[in-house]
Protein backbone atom coordinates (compact mmCIF):
# COMPACT_ATOMS: atom_id res chain seq x y z
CA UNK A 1 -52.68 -6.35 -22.75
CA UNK A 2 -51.45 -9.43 -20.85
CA UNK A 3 -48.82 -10.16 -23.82
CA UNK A 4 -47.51 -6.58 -23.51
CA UNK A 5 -47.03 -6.85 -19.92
CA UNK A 6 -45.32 -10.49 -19.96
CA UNK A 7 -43.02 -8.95 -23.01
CA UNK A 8 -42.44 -6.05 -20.51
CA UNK A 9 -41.34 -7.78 -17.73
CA UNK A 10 -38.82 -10.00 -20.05
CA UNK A 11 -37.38 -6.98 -21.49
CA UNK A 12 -36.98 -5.99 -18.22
CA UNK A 13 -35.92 -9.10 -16.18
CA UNK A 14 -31.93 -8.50 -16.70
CA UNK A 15 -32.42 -4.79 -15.88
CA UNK A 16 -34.04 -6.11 -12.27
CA UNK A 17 -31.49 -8.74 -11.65
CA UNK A 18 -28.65 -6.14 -12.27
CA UNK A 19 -30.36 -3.87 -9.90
CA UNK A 20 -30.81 -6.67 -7.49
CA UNK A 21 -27.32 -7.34 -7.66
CA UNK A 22 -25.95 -4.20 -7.50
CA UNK A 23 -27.86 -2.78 -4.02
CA UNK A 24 -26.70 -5.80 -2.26
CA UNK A 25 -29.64 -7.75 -2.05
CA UNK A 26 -27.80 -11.17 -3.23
CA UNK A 27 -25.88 -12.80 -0.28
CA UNK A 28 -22.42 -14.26 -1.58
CA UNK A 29 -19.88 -15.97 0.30
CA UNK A 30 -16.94 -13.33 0.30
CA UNK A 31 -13.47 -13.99 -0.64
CA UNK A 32 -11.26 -14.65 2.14
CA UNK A 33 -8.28 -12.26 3.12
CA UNK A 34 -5.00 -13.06 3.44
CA UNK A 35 -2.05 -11.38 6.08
CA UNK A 36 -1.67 -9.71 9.09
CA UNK A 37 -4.69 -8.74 11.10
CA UNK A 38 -6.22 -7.56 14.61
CA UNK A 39 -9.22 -7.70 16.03
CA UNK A 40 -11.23 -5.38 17.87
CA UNK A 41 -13.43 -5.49 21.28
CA UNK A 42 -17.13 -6.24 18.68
CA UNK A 43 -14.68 -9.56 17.01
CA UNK A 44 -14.06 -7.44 13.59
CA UNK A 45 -11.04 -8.01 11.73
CA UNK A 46 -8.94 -5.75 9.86
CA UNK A 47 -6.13 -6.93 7.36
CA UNK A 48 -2.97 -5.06 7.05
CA UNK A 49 -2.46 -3.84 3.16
CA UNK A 50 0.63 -5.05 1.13
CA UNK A 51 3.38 -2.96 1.79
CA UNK A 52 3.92 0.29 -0.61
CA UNK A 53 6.54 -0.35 -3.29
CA UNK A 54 7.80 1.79 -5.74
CA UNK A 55 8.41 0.77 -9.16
CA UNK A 56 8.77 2.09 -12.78
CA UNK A 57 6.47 1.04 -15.08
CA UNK A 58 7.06 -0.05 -18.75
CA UNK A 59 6.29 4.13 -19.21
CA UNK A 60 9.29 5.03 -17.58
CA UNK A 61 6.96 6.41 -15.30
CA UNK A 62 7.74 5.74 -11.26
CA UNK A 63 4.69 4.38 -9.66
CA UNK A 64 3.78 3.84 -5.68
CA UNK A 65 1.83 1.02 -5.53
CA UNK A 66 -0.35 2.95 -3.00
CA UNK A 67 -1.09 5.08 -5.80
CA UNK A 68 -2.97 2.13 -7.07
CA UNK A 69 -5.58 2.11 -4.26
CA UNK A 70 -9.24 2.34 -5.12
CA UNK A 71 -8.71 -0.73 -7.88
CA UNK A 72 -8.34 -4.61 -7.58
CA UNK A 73 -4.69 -5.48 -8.75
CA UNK A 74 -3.74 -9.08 -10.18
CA UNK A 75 0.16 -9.66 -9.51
CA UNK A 76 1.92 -11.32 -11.56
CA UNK A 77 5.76 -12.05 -11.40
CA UNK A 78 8.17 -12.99 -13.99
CA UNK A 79 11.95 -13.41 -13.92
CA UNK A 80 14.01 -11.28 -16.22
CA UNK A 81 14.69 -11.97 -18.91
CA UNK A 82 11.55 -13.75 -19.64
CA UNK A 83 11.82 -17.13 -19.97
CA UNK A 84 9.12 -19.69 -21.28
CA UNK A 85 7.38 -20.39 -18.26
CA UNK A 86 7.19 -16.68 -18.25
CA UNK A 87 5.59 -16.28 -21.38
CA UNK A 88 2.66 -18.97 -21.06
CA UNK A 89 1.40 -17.08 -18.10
CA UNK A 90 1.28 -14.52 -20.18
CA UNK A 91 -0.79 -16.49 -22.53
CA UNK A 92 -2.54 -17.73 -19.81
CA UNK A 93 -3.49 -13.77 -18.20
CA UNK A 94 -3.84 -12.76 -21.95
CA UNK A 95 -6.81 -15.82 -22.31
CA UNK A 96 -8.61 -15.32 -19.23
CA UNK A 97 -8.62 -11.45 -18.60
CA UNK A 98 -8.42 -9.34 -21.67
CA UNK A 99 -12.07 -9.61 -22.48
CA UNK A 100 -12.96 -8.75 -18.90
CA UNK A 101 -14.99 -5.19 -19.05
CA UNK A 102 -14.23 -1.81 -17.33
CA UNK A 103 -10.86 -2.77 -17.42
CA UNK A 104 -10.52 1.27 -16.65
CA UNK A 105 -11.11 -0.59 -12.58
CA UNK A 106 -8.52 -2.77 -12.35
CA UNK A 107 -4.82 -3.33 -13.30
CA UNK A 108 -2.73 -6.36 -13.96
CA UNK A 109 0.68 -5.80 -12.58
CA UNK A 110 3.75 -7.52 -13.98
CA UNK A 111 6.69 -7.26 -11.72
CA UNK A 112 10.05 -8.27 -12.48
CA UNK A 113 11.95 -10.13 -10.02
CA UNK A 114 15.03 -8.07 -11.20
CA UNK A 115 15.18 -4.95 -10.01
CA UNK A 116 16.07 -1.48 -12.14
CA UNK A 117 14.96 -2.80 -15.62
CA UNK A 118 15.66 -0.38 -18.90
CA UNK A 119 11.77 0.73 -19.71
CA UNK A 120 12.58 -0.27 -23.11
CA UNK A 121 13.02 -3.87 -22.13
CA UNK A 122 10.25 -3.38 -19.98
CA UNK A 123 8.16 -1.61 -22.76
CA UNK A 124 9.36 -4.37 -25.50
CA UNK A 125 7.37 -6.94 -23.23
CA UNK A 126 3.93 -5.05 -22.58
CA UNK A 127 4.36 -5.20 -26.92
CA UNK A 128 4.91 -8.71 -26.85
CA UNK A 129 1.86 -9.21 -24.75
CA UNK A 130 -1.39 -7.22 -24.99
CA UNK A 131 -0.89 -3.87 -26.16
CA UNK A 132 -4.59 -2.99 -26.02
CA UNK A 133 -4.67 -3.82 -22.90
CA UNK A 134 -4.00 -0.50 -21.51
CA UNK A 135 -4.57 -1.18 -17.81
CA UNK A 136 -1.92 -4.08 -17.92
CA UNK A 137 1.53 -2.93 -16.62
CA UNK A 138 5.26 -4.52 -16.84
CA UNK A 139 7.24 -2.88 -13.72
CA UNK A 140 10.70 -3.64 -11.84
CA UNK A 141 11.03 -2.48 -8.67
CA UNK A 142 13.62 0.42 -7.48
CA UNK A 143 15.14 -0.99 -4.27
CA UNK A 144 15.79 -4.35 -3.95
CA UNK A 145 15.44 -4.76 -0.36
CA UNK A 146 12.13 -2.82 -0.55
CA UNK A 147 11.14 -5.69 -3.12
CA UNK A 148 11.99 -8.48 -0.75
CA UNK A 149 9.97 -7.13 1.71
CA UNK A 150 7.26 -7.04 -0.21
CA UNK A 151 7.56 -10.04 -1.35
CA UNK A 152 8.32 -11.95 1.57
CA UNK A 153 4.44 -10.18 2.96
CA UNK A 154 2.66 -11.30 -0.08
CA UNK A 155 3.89 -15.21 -0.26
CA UNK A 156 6.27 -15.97 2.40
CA UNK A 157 4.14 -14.50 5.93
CA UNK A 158 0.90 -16.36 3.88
CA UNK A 159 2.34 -19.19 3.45
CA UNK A 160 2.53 -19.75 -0.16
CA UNK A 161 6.14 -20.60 -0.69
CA UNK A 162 8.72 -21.64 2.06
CA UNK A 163 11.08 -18.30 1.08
CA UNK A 164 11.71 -15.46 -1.79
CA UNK A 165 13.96 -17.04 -3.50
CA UNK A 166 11.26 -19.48 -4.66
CA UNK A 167 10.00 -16.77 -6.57
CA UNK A 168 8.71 -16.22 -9.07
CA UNK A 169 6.40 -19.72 -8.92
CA UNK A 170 3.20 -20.31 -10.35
CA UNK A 171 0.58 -18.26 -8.50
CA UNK A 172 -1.18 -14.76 -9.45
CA UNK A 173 -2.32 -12.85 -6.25
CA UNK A 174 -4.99 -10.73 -6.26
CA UNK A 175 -4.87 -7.68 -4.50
CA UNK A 176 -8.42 -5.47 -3.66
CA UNK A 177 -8.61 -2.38 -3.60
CA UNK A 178 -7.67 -1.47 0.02
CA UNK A 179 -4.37 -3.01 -0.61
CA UNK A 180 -5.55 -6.18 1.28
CA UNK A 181 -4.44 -10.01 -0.21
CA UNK A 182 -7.53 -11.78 -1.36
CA UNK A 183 -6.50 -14.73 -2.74
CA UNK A 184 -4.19 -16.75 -5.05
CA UNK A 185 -4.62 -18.72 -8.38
CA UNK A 186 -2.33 -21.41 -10.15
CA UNK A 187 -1.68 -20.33 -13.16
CA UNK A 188 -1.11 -23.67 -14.81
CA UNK A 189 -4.64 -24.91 -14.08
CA UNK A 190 -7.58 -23.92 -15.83
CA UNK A 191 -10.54 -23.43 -13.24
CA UNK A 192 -7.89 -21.73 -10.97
CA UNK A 193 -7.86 -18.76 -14.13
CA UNK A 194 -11.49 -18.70 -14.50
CA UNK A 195 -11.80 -18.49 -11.04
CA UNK A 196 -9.75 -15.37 -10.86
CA UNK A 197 -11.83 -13.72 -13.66
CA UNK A 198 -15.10 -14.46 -11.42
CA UNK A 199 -13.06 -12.88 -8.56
CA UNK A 200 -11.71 -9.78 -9.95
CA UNK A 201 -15.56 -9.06 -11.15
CA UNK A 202 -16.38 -9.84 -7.67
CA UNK A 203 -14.22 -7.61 -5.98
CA UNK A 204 -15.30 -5.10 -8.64
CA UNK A 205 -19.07 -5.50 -7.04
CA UNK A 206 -17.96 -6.16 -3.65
CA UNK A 207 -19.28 -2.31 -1.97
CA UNK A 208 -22.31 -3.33 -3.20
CA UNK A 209 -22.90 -6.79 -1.97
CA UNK A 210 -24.12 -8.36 1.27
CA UNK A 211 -22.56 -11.97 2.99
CA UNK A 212 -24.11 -14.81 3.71
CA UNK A 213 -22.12 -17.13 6.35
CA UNK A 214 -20.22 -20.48 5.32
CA UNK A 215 -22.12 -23.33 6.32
CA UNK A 216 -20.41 -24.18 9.56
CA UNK A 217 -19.63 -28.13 9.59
């Protein structure tokens, strides 16, 4: 009777930690935010989403990117034509993300720092990449100032370069799904890209999880 029981309960055990997990009952330090803020009378702050920008997909389809709310986004940008650095980040998103589950939640965006890009072209690259990856898309934007804006919020106004045209540089951004900047990850080193699959799985669980502080110093 004992044996049955023990057997029972280690059946069981990865059932209870998922559970655990999933009604908030572990305490994680959250991922930071990135951008513009306020902050109200109770000390709560609210981060500004990423401007919308509207872009056509490798599709031919014309996407907002508030469309996209509701899923974690990892932005990548490329110039076009895609050159070699181009290509091993890629590799490098290819390596790290495709055997990430549900990818049905969350989209890798590819954005060309060239705007109006012939689909084909566009279409030619998703090929090149990860064709199964359905949730992965190659995009140029429409309007070129529109663009700039948005890319001046997303790495200029943070910090991570000194202007746009030090784009397209070696960072992914991850974007949750409120629209809100997260965080940032080097694509060149290789705890930076397993760090971003932990935190797009994160962000993924995030509704359901509870904070603990950081240790103040």
């Amino acid at each position: 009777m004992r044996k049955g029981f023990f057997l029972l309960l280690i059946l069981l055990f990865p059932s209870i930690i998922y559970l655990l997990f999933s009604l908030g009952k572990h305490h994680v330090e959250k991922i930071r935010s990135f951008g513009s803020y306020t902050v109200n009378q109770e000390g709560d702050t609210t981060y500004a989403p990423v401007p919308d920008l509207i872009f056509m997909d490798h599709s031919g389809s014309v996407v907002h990117l508030d469309d996209l709310r509701g899923k974690p986004i990892v932005l990548d940008l490329f110039p076009f034509p895609c050159d070699d650095p181009c290509r091993k980040k890629g590799v490098t998103l290819v390596n790290y993300l495709n055997e990430l589950p549900e990818r049905e939640k969350w989209i890798v965006l590819s954005l060309s720092m060239k705007t109006e890009v012939d689909p084909a072209d566009l279409h030619e690259l998703q090929q090149a990449h990860l064709p199964e990856m359905t949730n992965w898309y190659f995009a140029a934007a429409e309007d070129e100032e529109e663009l700039s804006r948005f890319l001046d919020y997303v790495f200029v106004e943070t910090g991570r370069i000194g202007k746009v045209d030090d784009l397209p540089g070696k960072d992914f951004a991850l974007i949750d799904q409120q629209g809100v900047i997260r965080a940032y990850f080097d694509s060149r080193i290789h705890k930076e890209n397993r760090k971003l699959e932990d935190a797009v799985k994160l962000l993924l669980q995030e509704p359901f999880l509870t904070w603990r502080e950081k240790d103040k110093k």
